[in-house]
Protein backbone atom coordinates (compact mmCIF):
# COMPACT_ATOMS: atom_id res chain seq x y z
CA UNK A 1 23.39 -15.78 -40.26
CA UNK A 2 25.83 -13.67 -41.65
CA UNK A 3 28.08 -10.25 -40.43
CA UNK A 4 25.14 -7.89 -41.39
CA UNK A 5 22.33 -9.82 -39.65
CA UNK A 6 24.23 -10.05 -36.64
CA UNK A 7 24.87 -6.02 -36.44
CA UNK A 8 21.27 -5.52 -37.15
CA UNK A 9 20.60 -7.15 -34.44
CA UNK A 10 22.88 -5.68 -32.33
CA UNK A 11 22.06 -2.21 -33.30
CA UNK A 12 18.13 -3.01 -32.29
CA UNK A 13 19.31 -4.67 -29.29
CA UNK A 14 21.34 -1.53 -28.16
CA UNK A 15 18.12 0.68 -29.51
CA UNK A 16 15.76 -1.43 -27.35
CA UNK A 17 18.11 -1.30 -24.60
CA UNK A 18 18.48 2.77 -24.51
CA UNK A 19 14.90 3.18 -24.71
CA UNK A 20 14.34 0.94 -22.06
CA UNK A 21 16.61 3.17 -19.40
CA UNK A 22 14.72 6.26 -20.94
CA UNK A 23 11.23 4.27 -19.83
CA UNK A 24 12.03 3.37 -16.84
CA UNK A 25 13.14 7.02 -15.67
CA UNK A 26 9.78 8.23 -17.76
CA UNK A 27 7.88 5.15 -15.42
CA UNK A 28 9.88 6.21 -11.59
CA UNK A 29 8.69 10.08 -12.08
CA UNK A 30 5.18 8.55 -13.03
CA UNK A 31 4.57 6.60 -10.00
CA UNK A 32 5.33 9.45 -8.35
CA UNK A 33 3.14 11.67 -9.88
CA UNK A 34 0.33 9.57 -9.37
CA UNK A 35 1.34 8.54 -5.47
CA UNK A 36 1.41 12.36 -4.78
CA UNK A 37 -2.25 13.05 -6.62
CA UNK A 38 -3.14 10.07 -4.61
CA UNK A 39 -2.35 11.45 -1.37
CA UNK A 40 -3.24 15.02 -2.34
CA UNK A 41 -6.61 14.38 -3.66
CA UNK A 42 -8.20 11.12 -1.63
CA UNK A 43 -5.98 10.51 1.67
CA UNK A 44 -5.60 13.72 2.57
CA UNK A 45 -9.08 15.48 2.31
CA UNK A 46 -10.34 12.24 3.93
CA UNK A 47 -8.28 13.04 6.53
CA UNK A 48 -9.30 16.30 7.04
CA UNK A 49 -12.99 15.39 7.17
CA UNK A 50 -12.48 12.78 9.56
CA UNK A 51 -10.95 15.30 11.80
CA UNK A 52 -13.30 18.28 11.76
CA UNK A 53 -16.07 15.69 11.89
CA UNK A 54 -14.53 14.48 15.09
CA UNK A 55 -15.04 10.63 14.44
CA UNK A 56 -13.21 8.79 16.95
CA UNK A 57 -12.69 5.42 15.22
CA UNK A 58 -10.37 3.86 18.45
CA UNK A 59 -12.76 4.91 20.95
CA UNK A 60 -9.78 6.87 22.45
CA UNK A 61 -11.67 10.22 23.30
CA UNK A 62 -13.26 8.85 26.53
CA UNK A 63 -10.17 7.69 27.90
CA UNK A 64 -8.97 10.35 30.16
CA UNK A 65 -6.09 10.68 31.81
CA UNK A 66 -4.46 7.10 33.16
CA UNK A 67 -7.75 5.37 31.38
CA UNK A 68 -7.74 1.95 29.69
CA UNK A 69 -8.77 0.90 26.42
CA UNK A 70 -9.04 -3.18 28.01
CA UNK A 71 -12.09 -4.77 27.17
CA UNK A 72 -13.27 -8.21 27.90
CA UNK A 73 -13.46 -10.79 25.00
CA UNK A 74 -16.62 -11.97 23.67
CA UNK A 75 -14.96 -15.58 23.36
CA UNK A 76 -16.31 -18.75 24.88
CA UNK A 77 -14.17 -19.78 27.72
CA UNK A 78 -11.67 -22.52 26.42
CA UNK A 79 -13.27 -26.20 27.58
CA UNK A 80 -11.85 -29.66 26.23
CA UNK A 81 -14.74 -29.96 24.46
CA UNK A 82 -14.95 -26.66 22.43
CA UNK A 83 -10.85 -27.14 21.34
CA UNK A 84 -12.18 -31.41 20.35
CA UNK A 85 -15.02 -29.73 18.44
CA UNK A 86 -12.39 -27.44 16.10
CA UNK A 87 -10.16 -30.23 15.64
């Protein structure tokens, strides 16, 4: 390889290099445009609907004042023969 092959290859390398800092500013204001239109156009109005349609996913609303969300397990009590069967 001789002194002109090596600058041309320098020169792209500095070319690919610039336009790779111009991308990647181009590529952060993206992601932000399409987090924002995200937001703005599916979590939000689903958020709204879910709150004039009153839908109480916790089961919170029937709480009360000092009331408790505890609720027994469905589970099978835990037996030596249950924990030898899982084993």
């Amino acid at each position: 390889m001789n002194q002109g092959e090596a600058r041309d290859v320098s020169i792209w390398k500095q070319l690919k290099n610039g336009w790779m800092a111009i991308v990647a500013r181009f590529g952060h204001a993206q992601t932000l445009v399409i987090l924002a239109n995200f937001y703005v156009f599916l979590i939000g109005p689903t958020a709204i609907a879910t709150r004039l349609g009153r839908a109480d996913y916790l089961s919170k609303r029937g709480l009360g004042k000092g009331g408790t969300a505890w609720r027994d397990s469905d589970a099978q009590p835990a037996t030596l023969e249950r924990a030898k069967l899982t084993t």
